[in-house]
Protein backbone atom coordinates (compact mmCIF):
# COMPACT_ATOMS: atom_id res chain seq x y z
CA UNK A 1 86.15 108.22 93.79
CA UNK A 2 87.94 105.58 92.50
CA UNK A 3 86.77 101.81 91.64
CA UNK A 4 87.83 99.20 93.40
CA UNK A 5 90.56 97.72 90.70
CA UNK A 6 91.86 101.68 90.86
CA UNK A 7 92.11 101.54 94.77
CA UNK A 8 93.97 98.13 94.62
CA UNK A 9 96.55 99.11 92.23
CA UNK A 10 97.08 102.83 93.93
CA UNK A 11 97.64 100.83 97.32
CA UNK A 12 99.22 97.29 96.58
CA UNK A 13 102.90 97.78 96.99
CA UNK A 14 104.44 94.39 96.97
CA UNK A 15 107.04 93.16 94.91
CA UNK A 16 105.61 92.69 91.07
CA UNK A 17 102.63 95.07 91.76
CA UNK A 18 102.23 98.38 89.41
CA UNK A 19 102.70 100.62 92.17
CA UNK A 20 105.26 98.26 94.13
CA UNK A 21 107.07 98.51 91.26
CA UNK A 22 107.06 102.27 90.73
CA UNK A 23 107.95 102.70 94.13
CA UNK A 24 110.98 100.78 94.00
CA UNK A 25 112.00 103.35 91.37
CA UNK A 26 113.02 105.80 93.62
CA UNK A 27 115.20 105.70 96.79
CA UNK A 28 113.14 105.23 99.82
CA UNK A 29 113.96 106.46 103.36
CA UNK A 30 113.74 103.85 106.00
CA UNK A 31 115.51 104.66 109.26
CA UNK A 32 116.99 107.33 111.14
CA UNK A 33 120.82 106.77 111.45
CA UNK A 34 120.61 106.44 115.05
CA UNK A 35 118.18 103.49 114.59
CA UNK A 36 121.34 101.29 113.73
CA UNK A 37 123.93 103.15 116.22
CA UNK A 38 126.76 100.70 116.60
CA UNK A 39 129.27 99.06 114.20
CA UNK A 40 129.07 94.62 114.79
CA UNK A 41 125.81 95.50 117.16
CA UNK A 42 122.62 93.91 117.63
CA UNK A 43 120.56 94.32 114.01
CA UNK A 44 117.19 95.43 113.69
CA UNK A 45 114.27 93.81 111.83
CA UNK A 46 113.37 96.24 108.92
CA UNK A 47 109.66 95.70 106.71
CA UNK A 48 109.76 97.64 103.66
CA UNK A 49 107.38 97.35 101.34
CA UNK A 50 106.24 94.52 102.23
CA UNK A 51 109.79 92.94 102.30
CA UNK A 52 110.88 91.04 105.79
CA UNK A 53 114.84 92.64 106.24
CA UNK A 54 117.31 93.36 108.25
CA UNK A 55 119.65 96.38 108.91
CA UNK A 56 123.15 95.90 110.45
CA UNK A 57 125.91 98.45 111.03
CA UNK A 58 128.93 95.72 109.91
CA UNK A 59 132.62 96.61 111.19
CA UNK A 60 133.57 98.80 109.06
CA UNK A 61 130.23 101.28 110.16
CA UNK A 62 128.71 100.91 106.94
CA UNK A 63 125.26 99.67 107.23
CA UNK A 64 123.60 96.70 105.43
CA UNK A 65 120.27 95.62 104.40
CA UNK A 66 119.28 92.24 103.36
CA UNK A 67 116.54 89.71 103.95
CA UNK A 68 115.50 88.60 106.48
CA UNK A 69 115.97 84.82 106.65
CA UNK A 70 119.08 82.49 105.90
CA UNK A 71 118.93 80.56 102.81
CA UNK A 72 119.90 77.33 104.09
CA UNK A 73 117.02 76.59 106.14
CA UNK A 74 115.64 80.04 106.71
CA UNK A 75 116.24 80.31 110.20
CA UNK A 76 116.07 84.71 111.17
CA UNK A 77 118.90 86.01 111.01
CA UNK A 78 118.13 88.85 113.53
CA UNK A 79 119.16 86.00 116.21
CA UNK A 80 122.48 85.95 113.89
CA UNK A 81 125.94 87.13 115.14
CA UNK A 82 127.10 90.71 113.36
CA UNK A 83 131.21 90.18 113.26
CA UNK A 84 133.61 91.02 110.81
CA UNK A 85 131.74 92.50 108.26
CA UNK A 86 128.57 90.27 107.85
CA UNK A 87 125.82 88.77 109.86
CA UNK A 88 126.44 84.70 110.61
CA UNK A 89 123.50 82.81 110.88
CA UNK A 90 123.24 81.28 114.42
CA UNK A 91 121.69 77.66 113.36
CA UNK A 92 124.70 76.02 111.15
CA UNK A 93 127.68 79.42 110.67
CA UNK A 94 126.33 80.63 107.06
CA UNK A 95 127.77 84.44 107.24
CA UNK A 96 127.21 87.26 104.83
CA UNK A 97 128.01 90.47 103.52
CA UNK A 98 126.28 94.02 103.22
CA UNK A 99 126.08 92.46 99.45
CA UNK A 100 124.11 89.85 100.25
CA UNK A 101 127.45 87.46 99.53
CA UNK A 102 127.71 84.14 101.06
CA UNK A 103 131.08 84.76 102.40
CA UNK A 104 131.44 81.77 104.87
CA UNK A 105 130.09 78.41 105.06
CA UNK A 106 131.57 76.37 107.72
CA UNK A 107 129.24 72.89 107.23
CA UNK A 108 131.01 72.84 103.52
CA UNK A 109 134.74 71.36 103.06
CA UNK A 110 137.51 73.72 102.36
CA UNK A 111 137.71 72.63 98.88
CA UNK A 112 133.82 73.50 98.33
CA UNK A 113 133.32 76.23 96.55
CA UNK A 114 129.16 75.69 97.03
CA UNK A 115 129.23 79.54 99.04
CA UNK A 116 130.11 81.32 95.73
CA UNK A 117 126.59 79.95 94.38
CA UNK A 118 124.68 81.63 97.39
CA UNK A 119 123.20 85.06 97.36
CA UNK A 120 120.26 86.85 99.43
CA UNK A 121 118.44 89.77 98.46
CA UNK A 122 120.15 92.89 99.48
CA UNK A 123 119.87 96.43 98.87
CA UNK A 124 122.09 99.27 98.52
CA UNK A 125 122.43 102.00 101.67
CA UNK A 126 123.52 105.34 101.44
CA UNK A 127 123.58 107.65 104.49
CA UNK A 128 122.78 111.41 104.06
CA UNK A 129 121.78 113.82 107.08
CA UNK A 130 120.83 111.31 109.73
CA UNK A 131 118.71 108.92 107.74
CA UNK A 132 119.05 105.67 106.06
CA UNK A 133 118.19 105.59 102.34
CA UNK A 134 117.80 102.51 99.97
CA UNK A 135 116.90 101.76 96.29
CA UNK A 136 115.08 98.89 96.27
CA UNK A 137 114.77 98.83 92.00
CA UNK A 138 117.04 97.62 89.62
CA UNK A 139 120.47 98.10 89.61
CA UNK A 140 121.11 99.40 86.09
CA UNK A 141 118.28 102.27 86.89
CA UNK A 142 119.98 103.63 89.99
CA UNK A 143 118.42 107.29 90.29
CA UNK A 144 119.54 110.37 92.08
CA UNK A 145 119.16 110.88 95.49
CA UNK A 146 116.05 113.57 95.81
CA UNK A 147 117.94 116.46 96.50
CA UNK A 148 116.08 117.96 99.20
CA UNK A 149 116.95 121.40 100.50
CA UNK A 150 116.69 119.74 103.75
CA UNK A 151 119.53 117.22 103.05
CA UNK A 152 122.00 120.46 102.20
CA UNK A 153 121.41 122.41 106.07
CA UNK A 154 123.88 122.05 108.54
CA UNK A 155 123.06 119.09 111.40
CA UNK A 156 122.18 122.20 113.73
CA UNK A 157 119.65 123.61 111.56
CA UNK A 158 117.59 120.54 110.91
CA UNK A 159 115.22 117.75 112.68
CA UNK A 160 113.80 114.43 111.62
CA UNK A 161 111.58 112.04 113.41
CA UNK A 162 109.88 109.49 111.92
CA UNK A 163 106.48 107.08 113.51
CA UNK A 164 104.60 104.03 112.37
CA UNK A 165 101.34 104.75 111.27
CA UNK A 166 98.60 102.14 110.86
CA UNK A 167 97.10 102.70 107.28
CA UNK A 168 98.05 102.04 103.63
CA UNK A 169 100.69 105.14 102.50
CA UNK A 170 98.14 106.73 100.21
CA UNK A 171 95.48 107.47 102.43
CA UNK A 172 98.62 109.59 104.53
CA UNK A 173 99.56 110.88 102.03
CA UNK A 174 96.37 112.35 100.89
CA UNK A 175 95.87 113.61 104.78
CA UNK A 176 99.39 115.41 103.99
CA UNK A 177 97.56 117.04 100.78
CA UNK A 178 94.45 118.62 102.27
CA UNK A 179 94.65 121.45 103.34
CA UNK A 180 90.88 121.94 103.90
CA UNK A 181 91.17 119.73 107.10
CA UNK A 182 93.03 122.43 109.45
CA UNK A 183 90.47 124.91 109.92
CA UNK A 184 89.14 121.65 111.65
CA UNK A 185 90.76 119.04 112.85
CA UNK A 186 93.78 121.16 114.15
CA UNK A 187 91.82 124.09 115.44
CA UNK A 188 91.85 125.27 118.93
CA UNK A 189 87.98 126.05 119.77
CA UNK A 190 88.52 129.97 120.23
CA UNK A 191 89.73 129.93 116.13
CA UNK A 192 86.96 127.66 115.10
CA UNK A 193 84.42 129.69 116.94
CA UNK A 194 86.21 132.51 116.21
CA UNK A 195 86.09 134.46 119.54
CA UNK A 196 86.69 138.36 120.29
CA UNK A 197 90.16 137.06 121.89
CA UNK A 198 91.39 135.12 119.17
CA UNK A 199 90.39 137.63 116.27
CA UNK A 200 92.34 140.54 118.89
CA UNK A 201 95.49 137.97 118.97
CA UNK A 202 95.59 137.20 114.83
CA UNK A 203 94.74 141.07 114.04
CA UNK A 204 97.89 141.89 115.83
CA UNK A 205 99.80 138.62 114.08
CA UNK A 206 102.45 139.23 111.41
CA UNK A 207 102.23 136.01 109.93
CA UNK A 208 99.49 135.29 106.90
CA UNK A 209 98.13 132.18 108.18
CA UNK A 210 97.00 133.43 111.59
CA UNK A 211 95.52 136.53 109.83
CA UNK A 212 93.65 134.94 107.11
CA UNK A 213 93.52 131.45 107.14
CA UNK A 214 90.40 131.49 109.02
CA UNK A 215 88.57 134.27 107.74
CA UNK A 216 87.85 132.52 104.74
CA UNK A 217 86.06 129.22 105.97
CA UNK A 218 85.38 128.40 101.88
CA UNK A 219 88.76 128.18 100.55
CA UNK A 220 88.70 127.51 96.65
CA UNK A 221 90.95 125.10 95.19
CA UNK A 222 92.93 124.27 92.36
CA UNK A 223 95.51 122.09 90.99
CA UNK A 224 97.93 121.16 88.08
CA UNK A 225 100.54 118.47 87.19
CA UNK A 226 103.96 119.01 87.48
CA UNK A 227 107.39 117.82 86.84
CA UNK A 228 107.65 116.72 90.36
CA UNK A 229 103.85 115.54 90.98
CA UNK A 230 100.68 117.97 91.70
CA UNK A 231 100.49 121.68 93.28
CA UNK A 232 97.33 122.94 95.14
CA UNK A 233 96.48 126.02 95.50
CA UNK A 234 94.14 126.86 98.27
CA UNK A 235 92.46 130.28 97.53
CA UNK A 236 90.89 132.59 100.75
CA UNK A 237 89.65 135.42 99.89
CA UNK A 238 90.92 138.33 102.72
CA UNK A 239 88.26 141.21 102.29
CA UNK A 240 91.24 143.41 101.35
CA UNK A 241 91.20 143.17 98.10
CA UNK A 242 93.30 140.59 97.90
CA UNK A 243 93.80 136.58 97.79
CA UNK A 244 95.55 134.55 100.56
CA UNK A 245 97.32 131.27 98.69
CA UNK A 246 98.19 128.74 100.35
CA UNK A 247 100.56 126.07 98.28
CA UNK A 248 100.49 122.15 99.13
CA UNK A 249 102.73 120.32 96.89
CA UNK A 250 102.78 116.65 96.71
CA UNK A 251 106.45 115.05 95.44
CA UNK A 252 106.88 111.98 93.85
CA UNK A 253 106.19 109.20 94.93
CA UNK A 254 105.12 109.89 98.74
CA UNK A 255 106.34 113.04 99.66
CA UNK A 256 104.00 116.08 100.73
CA UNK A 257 105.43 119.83 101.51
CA UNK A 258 102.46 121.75 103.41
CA UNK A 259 102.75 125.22 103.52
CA UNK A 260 104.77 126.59 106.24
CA UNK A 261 106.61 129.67 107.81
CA UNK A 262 108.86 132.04 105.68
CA UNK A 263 111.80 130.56 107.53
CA UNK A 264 111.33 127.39 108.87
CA UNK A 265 109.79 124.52 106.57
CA UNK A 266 108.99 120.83 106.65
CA UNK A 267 107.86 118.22 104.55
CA UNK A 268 106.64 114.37 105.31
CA UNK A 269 107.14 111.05 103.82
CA UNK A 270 104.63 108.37 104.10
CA UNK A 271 106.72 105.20 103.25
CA UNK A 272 104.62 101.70 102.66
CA UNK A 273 105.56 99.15 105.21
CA UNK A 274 103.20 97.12 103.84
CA UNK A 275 99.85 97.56 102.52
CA UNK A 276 98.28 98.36 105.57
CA UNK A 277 101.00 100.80 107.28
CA UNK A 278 103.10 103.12 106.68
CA UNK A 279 106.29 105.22 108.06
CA UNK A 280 105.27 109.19 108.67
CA UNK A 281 108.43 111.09 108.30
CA UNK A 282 108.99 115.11 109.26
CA UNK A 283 111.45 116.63 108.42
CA UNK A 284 112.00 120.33 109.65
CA UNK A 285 114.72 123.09 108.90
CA UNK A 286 115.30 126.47 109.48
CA UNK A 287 117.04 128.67 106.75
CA UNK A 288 118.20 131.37 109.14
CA UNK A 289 119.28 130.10 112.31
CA UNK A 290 120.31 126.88 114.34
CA UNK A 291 117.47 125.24 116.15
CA UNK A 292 116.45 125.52 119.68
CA UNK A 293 117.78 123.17 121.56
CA UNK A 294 114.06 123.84 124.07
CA UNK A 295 112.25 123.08 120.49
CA UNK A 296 113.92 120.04 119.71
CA UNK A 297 113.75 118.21 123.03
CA UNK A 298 109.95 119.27 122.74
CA UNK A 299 110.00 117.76 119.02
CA UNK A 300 111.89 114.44 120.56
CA UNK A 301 108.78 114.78 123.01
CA UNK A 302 105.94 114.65 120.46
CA UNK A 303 105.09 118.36 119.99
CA UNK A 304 103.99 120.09 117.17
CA UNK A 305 104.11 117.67 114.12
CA UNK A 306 106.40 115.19 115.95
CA UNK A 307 104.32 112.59 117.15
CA UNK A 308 105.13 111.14 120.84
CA UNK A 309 106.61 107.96 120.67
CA UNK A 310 106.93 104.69 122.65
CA UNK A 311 110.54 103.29 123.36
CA UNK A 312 111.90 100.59 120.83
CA UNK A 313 113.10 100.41 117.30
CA UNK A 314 109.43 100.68 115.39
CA UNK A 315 108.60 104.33 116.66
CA UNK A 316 105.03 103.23 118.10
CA UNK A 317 103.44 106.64 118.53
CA UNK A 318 102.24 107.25 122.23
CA UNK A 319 98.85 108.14 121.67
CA UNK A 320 97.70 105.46 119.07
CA UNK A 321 94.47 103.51 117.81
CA UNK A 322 94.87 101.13 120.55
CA UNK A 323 94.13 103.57 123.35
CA UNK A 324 92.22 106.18 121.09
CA UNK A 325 95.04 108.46 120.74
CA UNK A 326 94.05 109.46 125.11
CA UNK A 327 91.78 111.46 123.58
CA UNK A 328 90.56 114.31 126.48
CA UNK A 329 86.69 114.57 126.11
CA UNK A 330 86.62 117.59 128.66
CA UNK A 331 89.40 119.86 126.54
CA UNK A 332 87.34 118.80 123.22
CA UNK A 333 84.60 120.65 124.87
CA UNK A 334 86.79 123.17 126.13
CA UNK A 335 89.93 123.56 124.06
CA UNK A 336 90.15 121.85 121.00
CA UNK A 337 88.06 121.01 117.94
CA UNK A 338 89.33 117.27 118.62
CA UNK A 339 90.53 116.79 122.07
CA UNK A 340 93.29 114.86 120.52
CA UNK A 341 96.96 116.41 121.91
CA UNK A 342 99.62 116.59 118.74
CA UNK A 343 99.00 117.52 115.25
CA UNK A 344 100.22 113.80 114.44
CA UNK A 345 98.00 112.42 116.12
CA UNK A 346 95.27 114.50 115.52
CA UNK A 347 96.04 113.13 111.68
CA UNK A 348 96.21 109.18 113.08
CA UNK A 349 92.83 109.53 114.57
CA UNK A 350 91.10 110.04 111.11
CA UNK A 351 93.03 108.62 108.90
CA UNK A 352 93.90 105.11 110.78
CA UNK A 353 89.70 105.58 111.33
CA UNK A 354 89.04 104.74 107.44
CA UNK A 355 90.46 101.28 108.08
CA UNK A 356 93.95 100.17 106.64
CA UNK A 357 93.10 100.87 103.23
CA UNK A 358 89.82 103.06 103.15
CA UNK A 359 87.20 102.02 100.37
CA UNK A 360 87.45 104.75 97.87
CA UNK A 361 84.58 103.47 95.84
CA UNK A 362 82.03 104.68 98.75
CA UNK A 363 83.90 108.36 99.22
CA UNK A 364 81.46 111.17 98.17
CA UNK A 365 84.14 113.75 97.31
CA UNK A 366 83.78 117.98 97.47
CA UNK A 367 85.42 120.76 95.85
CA UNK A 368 88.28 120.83 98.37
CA UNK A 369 89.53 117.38 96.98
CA UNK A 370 90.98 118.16 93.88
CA UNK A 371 94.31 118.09 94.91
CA UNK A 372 93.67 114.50 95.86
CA UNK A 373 92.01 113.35 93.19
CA UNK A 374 94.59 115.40 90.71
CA UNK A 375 97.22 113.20 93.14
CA UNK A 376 95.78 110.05 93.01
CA UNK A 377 95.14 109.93 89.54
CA UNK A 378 99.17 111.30 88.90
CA UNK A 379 100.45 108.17 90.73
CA UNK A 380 98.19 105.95 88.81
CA UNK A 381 99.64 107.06 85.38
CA UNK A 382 103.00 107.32 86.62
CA UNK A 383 102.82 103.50 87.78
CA UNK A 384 100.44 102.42 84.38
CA UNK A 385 103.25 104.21 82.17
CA UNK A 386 105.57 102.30 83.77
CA UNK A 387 104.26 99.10 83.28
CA UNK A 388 104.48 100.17 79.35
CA UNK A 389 108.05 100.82 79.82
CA UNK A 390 108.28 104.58 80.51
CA UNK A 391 110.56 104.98 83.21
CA UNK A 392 109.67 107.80 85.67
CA UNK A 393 111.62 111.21 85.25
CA UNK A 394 111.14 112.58 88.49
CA UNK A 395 113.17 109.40 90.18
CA UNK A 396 116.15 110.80 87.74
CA UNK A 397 116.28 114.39 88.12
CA UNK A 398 116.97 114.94 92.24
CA UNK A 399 116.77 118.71 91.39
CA UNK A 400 113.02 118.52 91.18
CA UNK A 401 113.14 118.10 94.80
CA UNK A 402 114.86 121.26 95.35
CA UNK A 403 112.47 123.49 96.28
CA UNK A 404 109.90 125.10 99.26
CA UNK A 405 106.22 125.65 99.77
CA UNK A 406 104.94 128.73 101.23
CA UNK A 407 101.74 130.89 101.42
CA UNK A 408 101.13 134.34 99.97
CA UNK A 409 99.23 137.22 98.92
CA UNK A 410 98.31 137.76 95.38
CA UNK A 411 95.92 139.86 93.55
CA UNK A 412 92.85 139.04 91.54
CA UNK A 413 95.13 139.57 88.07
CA UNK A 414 97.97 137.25 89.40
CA UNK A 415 98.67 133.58 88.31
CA UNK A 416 98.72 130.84 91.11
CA UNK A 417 101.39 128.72 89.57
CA UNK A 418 103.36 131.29 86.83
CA UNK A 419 103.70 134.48 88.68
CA UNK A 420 107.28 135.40 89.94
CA UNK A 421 105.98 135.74 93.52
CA UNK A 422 105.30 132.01 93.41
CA UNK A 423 108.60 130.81 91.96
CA UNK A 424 111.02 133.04 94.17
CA UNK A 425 108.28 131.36 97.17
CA UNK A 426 109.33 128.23 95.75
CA UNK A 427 112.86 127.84 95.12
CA UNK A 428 115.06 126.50 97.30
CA UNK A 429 118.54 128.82 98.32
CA UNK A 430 121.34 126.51 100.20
């Protein structure tokens, strides 16, 4: 567990905060390209890290963010009129740029030069496969772009969606990290009671999870430190002689990669909004083929990990705390461990349960938490070291992005991390 100092500084992410600060190290993702469709149209309202902002498309289809609020009087400037390059406030014709540069100011005189004084926070956009990205850090310390397999796949191959979630980032991201949870919480009932039909349908499987995952209902765990944040290993034993792995990697500085299928991966972002939500991004690609178009208008309809969502511009999931994620008592006693339809949400109905930020101090942690506690306590010295002026590696080498998770088969002689096996499972090919 962690004391309640610990907890603060692990989930505070304001501006001047240790973690807020580390944070703002990296770039962040923050909308999906189609969130801000249309060159001089309407701009959304953006929070980030606890920052009130805007995002605007200007004329030239670049897209802008800046705060929220005018200078002059701070009127919003989401009411404000996006033409020629820049967003004018509505109450008195103040306009500005992408930069955040006062570039008209029609109360002044023509001989005033008073504009040239004003500037509003703004950050940098770039726009890479479909989603916004912004460094939010200073300007000298720009870092590389995490170079993501995902970002190098042709449009066809790949999928994004993104949802608001209603908890602090770190408690996600520790969901993201366990992978004790999903003999549980996303079991049908015929796996977790382990019927004569299901163990007929996984003895014919191919695939490693559906033959093993579940035999084992005692996984051991383990986990180290790496360049690009913690691996855990998740150790079954088969009865054949052999160990199934499964590998959950967590990546700097809210990133998790879950094990997945030998040809179709994802990871998730859990991006502070403030310090009670977060934005839960998937990201799926396939390394040998284009995507179904039947799978990803089931995606854009909430299955699998793609949570359902509500219309408008915050991605409201569907099936959320307010309505207890329409949670079906009859197929919980009939169907499924939770009753809870979508893996998403099946994740949103215990983690949004601890609260916004859950009270580490009264955990009572297992075996199986390792990996979290190895996690937690990586961010911490990441954000402490930064504080005594080491800046963070991993937001300045992108390549330590590049790279898969996977499951696999080892024997009792092999090493978890070191052994070929696991980096040809590991490394990324496009």
């Amino acid at each position: 567990m962690l004391s309640i100092e610990e907890n603060k500084k692990l989930c505070e992410t304001d501006q001047g905060t240790i973690m807020g600060d580390y944070i703002r190290r990296f770039w962040i993702p923050f909308r999906l390209s189609s969130d801000v469709p249309e060159a001089d149209g309407a701009p959304i309202r953006i929070k980030l890290m606890g920052e009130d902002l805007l995002a605007f498309r200007n004329t030239k289809g670049d897209v802008g963010l800046i705060q929220s609020n005018c200078p002059h009087r701070w009127a919003d400037l989401f009411f404000g009129r996006n033409e020629e390059s820049g967003i004018r406030c509505t109450y008195h014709g103040w306009k500005f740029d992408s930069e955040g540069n006062c570039v008209d100011m029609p109360t002044e005189t023509d001989e005033s030069t008073y504009k040239d004084k004003i500037k509003i926070a703004a950050y940098p956009v770039k726009e890479i496969a479909g989603i916004l990205w912004t460094y939010m850090g200073p300007k000298q310390l720009t870092p590389e772009i995490p170079d993501f397999e995902y970002l190098k796949m042709p449009e066809s191959h790949r999928f994004v969606s993104w949802n608001w979630q209603q908890t602090n980032y770190a408690q996600a991201i520790e969901g993201g990290i366990d992978s004790a949870h999903s003999n549980y919480l996303h079991a049908s009932l015929d796996a977790y009671n382990m019927t004569e039909a299901w163990k007929e349908q996984w003895q014919k499987s191919q695939n490693l999870r559906d033959k093993y995952h579940a035999r084992d209902q005692h996984p051991k765990f383990f986990a180290e430190d790496t360049d690009y944040g913690v691996i855990t290993g998740a150790r079954r034993d088969t009865g054949e002689g052999e160990f199934y792995w499964r590998y959950n990697l967590f990546l700097l500085p809210f990133y998790t990669m879950p094990p997945s299928a030998p040809t179709q991966k994802f990871f998730h972002a859990f991006v502070p909004i403030d310090d009670h939500n977060n934005m839960r991004w998937t990201f799926v690609w396939n390394l040998a083929r284009p995507l179904l178009a039947t799978d990803v208008e089931d995606w854009r309809n909430g299955s699998g990990l793609h949570a359902a969502a509500l219309p408008g511009p915050d991605h409201w999931p569907l099936r959320n705390k307010e309505n207890d994620y329409l949670i079906n008592r009859d197929y919980q006693k009939t169907l499924s461990f939770t009753g809870i339809t979508g893996t998403g949400e099946q994740d949103f109905s215990v983690q949004e349960g601890m609260g916004p930020i859950t009270p580490r101090n009264k955990e009572h942690l297992g075996t199986t938490d390792i990996g979290i506690i190895k996690s937690r306590r990586r961010l911490l010295k990441e954000a402490t070291a930064l504080q005594d002026g080491s800046e963070p590696e991993a937001a300045s080498k992108g390549n330590f992005y590049y790279l898969r998770s996977g499951d696999v088969l080892l024997g009792p002689e092999q090493n978890w991390v070191k052994d070929p096996v696991i980096q040809d499972l590991q490394t990324a090919t496009w």
